[in-house]
C-alpha atoms as a PDB file:
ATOM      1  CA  UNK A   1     -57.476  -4.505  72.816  1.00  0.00           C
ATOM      2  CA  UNK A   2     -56.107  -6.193  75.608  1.00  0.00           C
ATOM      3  CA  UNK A   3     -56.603 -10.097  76.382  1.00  0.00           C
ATOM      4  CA  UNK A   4     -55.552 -12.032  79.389  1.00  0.00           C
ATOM      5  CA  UNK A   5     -54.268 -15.616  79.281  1.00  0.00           C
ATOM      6  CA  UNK A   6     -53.795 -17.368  82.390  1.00  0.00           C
ATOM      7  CA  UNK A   7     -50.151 -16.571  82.769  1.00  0.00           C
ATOM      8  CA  UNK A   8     -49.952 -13.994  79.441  1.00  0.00           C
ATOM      9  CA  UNK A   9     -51.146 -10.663  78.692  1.00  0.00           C
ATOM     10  CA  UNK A  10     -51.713  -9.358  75.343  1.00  0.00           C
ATOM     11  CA  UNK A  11     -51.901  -5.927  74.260  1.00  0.00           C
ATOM     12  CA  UNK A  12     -52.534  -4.970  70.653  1.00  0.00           C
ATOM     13  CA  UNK A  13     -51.402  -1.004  70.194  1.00  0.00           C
ATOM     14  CA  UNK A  14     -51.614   0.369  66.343  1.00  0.00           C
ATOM     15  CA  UNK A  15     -49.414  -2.637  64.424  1.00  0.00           C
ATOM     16  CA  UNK A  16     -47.456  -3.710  67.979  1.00  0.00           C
ATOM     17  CA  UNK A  17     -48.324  -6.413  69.373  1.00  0.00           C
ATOM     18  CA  UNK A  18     -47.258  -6.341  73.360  1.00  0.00           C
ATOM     19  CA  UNK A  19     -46.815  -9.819  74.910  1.00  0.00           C
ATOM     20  CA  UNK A  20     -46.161  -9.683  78.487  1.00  0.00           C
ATOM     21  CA  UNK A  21     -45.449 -12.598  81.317  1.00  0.00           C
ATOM     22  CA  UNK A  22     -47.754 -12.230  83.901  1.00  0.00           C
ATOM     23  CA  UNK A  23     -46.540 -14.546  86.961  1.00  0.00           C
ATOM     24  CA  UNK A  24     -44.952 -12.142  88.774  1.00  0.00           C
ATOM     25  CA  UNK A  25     -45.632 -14.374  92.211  1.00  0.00           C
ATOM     26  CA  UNK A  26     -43.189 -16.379  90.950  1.00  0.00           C
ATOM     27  CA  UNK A  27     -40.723 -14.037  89.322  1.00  0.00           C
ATOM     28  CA  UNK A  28     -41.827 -14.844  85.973  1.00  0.00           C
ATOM     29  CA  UNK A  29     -40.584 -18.289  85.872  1.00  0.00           C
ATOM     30  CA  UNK A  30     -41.751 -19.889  83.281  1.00  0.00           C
ATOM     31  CA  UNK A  31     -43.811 -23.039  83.373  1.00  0.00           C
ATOM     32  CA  UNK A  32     -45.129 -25.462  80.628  1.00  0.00           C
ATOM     33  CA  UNK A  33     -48.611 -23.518  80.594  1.00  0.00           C
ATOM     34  CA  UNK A  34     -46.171 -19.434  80.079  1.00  0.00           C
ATOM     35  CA  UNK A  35     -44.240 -21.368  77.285  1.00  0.00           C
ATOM     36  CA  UNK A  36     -47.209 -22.836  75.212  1.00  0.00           C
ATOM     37  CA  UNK A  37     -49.281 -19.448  75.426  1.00  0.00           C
ATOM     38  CA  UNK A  38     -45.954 -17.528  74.133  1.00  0.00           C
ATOM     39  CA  UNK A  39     -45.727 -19.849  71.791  1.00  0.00           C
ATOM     40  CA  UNK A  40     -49.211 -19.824  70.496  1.00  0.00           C
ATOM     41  CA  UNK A  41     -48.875 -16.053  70.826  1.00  0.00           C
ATOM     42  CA  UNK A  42     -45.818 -15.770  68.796  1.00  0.00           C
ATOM     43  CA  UNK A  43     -47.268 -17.875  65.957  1.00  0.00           C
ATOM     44  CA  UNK A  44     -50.477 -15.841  66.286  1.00  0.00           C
ATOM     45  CA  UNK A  45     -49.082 -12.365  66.010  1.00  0.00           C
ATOM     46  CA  UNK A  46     -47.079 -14.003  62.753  1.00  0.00           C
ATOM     47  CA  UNK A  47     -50.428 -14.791  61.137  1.00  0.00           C
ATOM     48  CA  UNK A  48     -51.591 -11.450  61.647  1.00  0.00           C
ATOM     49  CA  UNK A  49     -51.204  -9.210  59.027  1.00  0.00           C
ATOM     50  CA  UNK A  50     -52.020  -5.831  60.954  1.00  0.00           C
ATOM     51  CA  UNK A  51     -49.319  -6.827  63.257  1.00  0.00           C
ATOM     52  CA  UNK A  52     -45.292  -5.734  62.128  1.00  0.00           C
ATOM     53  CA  UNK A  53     -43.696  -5.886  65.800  1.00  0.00           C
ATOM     54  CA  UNK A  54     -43.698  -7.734  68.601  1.00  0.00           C
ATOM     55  CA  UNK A  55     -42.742  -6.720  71.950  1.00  0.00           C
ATOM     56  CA  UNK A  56     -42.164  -9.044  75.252  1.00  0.00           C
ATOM     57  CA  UNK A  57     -42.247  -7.467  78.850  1.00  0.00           C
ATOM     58  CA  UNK A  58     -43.340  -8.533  82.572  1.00  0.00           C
ATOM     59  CA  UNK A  59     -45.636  -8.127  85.203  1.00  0.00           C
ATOM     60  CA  UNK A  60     -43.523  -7.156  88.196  1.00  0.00           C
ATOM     61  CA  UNK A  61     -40.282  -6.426  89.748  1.00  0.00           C
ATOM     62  CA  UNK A  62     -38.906  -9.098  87.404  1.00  0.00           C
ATOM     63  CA  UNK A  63     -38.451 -10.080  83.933  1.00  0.00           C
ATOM     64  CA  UNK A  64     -38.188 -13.889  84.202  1.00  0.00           C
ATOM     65  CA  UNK A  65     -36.139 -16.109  86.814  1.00  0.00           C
ATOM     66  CA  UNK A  66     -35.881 -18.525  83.970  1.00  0.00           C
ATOM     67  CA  UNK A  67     -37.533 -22.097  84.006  1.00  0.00           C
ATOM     68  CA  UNK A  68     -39.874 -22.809  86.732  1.00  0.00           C
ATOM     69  CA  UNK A  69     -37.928 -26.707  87.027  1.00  0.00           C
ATOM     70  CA  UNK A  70     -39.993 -28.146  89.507  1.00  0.00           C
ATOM     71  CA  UNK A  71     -42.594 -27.928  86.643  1.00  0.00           C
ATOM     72  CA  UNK A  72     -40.540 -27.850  83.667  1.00  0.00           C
ATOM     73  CA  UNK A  73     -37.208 -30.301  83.914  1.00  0.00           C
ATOM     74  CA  UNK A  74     -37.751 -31.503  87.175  1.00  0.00           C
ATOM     75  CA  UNK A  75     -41.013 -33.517  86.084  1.00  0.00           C
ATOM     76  CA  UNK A  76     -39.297 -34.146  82.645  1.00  0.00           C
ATOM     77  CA  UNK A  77     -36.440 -36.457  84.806  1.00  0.00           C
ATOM     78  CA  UNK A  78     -38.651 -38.173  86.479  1.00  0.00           C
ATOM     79  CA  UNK A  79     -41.319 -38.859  83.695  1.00  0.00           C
ATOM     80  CA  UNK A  80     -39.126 -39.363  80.629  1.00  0.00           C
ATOM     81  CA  UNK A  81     -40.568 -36.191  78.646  1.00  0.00           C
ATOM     82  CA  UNK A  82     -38.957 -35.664  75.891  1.00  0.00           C
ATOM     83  CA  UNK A  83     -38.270 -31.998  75.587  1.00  0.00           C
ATOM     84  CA  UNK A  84     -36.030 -32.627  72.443  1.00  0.00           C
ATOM     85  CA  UNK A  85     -38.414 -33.740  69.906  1.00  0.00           C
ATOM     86  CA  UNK A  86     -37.596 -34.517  66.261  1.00  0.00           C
ATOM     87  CA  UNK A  87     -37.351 -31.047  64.503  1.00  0.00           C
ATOM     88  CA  UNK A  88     -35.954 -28.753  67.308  1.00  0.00           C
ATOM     89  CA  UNK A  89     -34.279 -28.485  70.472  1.00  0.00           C
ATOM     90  CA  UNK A  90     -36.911 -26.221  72.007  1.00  0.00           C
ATOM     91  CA  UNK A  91     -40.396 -27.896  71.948  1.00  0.00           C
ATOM     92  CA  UNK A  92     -42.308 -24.397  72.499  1.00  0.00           C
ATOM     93  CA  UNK A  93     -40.679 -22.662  69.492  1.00  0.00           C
ATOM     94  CA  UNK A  94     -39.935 -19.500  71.037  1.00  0.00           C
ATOM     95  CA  UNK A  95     -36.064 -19.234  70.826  1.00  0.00           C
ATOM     96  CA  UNK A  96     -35.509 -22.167  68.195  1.00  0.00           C
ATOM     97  CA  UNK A  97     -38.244 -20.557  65.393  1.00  0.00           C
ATOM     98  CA  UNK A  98     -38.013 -17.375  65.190  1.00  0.00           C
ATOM     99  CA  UNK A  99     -41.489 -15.589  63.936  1.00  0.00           C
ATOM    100  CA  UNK A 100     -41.368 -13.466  60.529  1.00  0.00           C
ATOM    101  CA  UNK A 101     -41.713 -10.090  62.498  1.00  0.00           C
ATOM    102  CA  UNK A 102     -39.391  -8.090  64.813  1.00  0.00           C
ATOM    103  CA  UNK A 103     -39.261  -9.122  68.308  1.00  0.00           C
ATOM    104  CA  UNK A 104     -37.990  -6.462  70.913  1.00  0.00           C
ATOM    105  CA  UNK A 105     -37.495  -7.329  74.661  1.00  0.00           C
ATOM    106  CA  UNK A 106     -37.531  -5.252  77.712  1.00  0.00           C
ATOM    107  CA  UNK A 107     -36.110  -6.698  80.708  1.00  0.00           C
ATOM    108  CA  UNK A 108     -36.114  -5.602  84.008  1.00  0.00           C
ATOM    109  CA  UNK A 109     -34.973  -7.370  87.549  1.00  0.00           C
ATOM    110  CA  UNK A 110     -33.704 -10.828  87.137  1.00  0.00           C
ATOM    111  CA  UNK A 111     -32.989 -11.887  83.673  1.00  0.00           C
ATOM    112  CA  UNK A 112     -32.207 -15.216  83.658  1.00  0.00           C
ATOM    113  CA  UNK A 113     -31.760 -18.518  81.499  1.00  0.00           C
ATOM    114  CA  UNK A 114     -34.830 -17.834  79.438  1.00  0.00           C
ATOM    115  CA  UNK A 115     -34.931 -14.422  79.795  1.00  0.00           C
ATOM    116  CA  UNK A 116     -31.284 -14.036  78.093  1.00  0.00           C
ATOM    117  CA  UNK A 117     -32.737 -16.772  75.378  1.00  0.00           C
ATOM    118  CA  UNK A 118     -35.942 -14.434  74.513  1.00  0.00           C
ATOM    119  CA  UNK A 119     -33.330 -11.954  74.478  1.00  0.00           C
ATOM    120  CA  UNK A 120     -31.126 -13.939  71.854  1.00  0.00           C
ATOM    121  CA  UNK A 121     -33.925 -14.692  69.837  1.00  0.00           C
ATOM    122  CA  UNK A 122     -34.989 -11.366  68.903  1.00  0.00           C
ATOM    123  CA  UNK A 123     -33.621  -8.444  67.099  1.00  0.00           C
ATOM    124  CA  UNK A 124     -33.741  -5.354  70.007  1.00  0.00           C
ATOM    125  CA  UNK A 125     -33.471  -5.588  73.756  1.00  0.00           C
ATOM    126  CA  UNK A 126     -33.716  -2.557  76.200  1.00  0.00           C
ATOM    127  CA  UNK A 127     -32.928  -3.202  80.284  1.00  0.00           C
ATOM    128  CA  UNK A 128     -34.339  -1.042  83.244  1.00  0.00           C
ATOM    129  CA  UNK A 129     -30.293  -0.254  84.816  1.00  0.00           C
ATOM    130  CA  UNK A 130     -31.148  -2.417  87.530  1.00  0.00           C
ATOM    131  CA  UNK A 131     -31.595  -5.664  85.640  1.00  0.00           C
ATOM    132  CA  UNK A 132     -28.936  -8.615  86.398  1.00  0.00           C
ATOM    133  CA  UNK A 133     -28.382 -11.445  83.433  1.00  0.00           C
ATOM    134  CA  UNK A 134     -27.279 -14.910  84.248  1.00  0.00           C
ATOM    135  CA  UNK A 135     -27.229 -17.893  81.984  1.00  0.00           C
ATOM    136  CA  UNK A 136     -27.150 -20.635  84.630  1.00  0.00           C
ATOM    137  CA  UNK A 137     -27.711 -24.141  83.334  1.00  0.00           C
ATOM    138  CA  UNK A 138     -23.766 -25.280  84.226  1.00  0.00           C
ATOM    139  CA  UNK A 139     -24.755 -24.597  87.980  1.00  0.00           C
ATOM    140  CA  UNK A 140     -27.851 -26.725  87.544  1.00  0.00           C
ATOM    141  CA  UNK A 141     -25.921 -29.575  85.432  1.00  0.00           C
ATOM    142  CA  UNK A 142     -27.856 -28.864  82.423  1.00  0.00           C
ATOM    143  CA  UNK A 143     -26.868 -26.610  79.657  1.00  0.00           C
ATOM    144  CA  UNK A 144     -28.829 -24.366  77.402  1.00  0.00           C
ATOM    145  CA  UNK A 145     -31.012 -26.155  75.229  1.00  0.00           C
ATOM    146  CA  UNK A 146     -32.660 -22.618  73.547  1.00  0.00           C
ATOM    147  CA  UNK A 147     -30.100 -21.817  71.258  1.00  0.00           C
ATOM    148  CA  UNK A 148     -27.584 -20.110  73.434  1.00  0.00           C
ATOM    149  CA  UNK A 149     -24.732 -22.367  72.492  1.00  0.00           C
ATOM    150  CA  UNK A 150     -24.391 -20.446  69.278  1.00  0.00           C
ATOM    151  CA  UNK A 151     -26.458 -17.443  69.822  1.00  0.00           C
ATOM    152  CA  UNK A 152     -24.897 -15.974  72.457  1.00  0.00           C
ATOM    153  CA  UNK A 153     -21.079 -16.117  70.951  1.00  0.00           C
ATOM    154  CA  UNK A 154     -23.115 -15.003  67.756  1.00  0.00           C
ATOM    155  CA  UNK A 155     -24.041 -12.084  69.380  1.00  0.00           C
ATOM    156  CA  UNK A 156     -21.462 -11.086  71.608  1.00  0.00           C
ATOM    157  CA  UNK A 157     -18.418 -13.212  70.624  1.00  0.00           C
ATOM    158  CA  UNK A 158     -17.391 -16.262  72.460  1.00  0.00           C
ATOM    159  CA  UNK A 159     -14.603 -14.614  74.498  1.00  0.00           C
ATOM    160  CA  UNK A 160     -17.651 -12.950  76.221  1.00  0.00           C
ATOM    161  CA  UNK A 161     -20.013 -15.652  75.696  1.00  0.00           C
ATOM    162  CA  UNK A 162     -18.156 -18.349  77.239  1.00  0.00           C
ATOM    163  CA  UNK A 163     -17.112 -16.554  80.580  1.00  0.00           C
ATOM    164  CA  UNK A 164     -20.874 -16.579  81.454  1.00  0.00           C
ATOM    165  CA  UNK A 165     -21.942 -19.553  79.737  1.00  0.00           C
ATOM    166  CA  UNK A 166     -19.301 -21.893  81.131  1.00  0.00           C
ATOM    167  CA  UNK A 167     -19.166 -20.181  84.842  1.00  0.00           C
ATOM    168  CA  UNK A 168     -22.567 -19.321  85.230  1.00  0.00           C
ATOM    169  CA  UNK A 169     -21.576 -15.811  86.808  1.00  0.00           C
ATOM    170  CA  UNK A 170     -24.010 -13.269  86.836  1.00  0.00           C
ATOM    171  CA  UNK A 171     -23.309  -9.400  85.483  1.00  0.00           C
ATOM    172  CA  UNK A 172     -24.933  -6.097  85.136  1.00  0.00           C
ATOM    173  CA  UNK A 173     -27.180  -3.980  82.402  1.00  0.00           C
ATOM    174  CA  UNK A 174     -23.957  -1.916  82.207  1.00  0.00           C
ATOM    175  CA  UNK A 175     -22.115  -5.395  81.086  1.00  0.00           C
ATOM    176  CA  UNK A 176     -24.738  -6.824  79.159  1.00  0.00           C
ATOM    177  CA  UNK A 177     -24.735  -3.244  77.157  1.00  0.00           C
ATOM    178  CA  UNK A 178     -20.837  -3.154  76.955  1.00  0.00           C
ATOM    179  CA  UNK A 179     -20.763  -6.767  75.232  1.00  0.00           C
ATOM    180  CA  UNK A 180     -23.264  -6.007  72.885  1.00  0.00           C
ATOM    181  CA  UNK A 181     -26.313  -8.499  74.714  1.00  0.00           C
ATOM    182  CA  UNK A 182     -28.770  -5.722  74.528  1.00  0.00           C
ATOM    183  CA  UNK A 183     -28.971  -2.658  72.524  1.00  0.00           C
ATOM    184  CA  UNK A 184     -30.022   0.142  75.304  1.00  0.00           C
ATOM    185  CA  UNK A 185     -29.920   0.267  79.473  1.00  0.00           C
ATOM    186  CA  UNK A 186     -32.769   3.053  80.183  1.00  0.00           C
ATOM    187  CA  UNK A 187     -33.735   4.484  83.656  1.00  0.00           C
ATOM    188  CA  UNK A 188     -35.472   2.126  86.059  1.00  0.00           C
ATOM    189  CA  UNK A 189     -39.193   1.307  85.221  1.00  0.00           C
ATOM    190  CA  UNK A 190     -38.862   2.964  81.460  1.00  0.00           C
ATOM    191  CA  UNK A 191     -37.911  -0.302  79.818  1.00  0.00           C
ATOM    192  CA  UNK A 192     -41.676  -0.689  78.049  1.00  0.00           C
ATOM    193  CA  UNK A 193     -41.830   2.755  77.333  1.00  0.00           C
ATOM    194  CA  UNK A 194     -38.832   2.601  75.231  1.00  0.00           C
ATOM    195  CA  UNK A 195     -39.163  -0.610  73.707  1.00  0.00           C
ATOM    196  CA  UNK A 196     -42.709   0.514  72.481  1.00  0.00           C
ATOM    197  CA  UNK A 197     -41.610   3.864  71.271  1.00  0.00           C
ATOM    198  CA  UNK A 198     -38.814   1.656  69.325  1.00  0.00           C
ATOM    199  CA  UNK A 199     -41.216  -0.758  68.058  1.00  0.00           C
ATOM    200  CA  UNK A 200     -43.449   2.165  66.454  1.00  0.00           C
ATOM    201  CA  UNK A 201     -40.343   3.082  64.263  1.00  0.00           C
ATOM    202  CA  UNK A 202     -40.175   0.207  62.967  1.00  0.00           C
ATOM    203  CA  UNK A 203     -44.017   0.041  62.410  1.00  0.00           C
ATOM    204  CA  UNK A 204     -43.447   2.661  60.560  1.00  0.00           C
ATOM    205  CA  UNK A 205     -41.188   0.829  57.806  1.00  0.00           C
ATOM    206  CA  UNK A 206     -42.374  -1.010  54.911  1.00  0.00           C
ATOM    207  CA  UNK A 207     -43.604  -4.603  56.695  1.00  0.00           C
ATOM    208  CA  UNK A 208     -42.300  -6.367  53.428  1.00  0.00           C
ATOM    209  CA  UNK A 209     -38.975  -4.953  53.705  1.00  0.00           C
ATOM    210  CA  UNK A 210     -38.352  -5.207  57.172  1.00  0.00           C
ATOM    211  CA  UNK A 211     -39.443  -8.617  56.920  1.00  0.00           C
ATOM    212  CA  UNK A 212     -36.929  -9.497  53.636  1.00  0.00           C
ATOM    213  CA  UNK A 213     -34.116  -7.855  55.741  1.00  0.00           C
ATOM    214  CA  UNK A 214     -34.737 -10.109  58.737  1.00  0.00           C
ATOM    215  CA  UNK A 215     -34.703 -13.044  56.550  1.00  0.00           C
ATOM    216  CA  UNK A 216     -31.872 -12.346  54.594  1.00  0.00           C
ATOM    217  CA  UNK A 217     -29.845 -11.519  57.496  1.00  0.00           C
ATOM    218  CA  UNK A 218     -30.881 -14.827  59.597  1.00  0.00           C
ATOM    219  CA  UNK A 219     -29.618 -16.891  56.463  1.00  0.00           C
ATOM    220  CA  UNK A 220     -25.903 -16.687  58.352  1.00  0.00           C
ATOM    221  CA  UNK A 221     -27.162 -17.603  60.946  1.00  0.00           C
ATOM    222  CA  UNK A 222     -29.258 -20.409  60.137  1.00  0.00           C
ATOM    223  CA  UNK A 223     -25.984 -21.584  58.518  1.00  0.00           C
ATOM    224  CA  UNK A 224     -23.891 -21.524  61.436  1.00  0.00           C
ATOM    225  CA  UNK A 225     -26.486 -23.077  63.877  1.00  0.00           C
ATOM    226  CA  UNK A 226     -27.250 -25.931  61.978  1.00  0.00           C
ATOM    227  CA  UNK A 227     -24.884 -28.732  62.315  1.00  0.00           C
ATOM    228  CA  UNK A 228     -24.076 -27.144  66.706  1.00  0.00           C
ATOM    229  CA  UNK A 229     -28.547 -27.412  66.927  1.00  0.00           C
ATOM    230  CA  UNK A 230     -28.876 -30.680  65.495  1.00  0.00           C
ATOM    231  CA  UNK A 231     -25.955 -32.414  68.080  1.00  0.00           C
ATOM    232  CA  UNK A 232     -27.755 -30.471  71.230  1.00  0.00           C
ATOM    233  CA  UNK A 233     -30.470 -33.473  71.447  1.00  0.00           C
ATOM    234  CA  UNK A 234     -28.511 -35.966  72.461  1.00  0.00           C
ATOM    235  CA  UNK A 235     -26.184 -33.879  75.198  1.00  0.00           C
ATOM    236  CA  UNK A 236     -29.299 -32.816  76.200  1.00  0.00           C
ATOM    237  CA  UNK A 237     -30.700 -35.866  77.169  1.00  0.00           C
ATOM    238  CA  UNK A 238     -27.786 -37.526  78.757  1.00  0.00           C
ATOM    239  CA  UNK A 239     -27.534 -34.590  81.361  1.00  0.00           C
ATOM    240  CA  UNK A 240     -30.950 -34.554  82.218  1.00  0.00           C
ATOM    241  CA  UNK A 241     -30.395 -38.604  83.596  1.00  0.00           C
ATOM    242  CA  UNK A 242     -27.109 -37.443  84.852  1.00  0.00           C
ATOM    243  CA  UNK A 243     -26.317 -37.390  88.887  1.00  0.00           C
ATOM    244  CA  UNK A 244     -25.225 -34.192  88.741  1.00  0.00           C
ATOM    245  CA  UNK A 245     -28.440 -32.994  86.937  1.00  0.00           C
ATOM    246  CA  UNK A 246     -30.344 -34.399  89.693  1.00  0.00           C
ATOM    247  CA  UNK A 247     -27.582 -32.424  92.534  1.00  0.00           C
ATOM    248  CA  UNK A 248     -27.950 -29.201  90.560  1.00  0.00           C
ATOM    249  CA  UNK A 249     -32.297 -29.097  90.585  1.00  0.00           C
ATOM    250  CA  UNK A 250     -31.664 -30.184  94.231  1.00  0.00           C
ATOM    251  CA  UNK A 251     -29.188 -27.313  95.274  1.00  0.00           C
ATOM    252  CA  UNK A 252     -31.667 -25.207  93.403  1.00  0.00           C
ATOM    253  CA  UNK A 253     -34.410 -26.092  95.722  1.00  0.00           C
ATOM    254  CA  UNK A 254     -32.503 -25.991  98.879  1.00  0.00           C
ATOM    255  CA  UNK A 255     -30.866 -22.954  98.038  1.00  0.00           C
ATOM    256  CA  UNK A 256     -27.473 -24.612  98.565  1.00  0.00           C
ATOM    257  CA  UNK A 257     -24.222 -25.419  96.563  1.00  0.00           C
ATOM    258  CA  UNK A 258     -23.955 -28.598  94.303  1.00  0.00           C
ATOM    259  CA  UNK A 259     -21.273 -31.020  94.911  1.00  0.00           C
ATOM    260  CA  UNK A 260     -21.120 -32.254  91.427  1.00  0.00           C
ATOM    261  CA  UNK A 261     -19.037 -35.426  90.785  1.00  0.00           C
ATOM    262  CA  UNK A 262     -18.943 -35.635  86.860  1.00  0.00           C
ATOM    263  CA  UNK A 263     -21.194 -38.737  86.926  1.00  0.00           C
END
């Protein structure tokens, strides 16, 4: 069964449920309309009972630029959005609420912002060996507002997690393998294949189980986050009215370098 969203395509294979971004004109970046069908996705593949894992991929050379911010923050500046709202720092609920089943990503191209979010909100991630990572909000006078703040030293320690998180540097498949980011780099255009054939092993475990060990093990987590999640509103919001907010979505646009003045 396959269905296509305007922006998503879903695949159901056996018990996998395949998710996969479909605005490859735009390398994947993802706007308000990607987000809330992921989101509606996610929460749909968690009612299901016939579904155990889910796996997220791309159309295209790419898996995600990140956010589209012309659509996303950039109208959120000038509007007053509120993309903080009472309850959770992500208002889709695709990095901040994680879904009762495995998620495994497969990345390949440009892996950026949201891309290495998806990636720390799930429990597998395999990269094509050409894939870069880059988690770029300090170069765009934001910061990340998914989770990575925690997530990523979670996962890889904050000796590695704060050389790319503070300098916005990108790095390789090889890197994001070596630092423990993702948990296989596979020949070029493979990525699906082996992120399916690893979802069908899990598939093949007792749901309930799987599904106790996942929440068990997230209890450390949830622990940890807590107190860092709930003070993220509030920096949040006074970047996104900052100057150098505004300088950093500019540069973006222009393809030039920011000239941020702390203000």
């Amino acid at each position: 069964m396959t269905r296509h969203n305007a922006i998503l395509l879903v695949s159901t294979v056996g018990h996998i449920r395949h998710l996969q971004l479909n605005r490859a004109e735009k390398m994947n970046a993802a706007n308000r309309q990607m987000l809330s069908e992921l989101s509606l996705e996610y929460a749909e593949a968690d009612r299901d009972d016939n579904v155990r894992v889910v796996v997220v991929s791309a159309a295209g050379d790419h898996f995600t630029a990140g956010l589209d911010l012309g659509d996303v923050l950039g109208t959120a500046s000038q509007s007053g959005l509120d993309l903080t709202p009472q309850g959770g720092i992500d208002p889709w609920g695709i990095t901040t609420a994680p879904i009762s089943k495995p998620v495994i990503v497969a990345v390949q191209g440009t892996c950026l912002t949201l891309g290495v979010e998806l990636i720390l909100a799930s429990e597998l991630a395999v990269a094509d060996e050409t894939t870069v990572f880059g988690q770029l909000e300090v170069t765009r006078g934001i910061m990340p507002f998914g989770g990575a703040t925690t997530r990523f030293a979670q996962r890889v320690g904050w000796a590695h997690a704060s050389r790319y998180l503070l300098t916005g540097e990108t790095f390789s498949a090889a890197e994001a393998l070596r630092i423990g980011l993702i948990n296989e780099v596979v020949p070029a255009g493979t990525q699906v294949e082996r992120a399916m054939e690893l979802a069908g092993l899990i598939a093949e475990q007792a749901p309930l189980a799987v599904q106790a060990t996942l929440r068990n093990a997230r209890v450390a987590r949830a622990v940890v986050e807590k107190e860092a999640l709930s003070q993220l509103p509030k920096e949040l919001s006074a970047l996104l009215s900052s100057q150098d907010f505004h300088a950093g979505v500019a540069a973006f646009t222009t393809r030039s370098k920011p000239e941020f003045t702390g203000k």
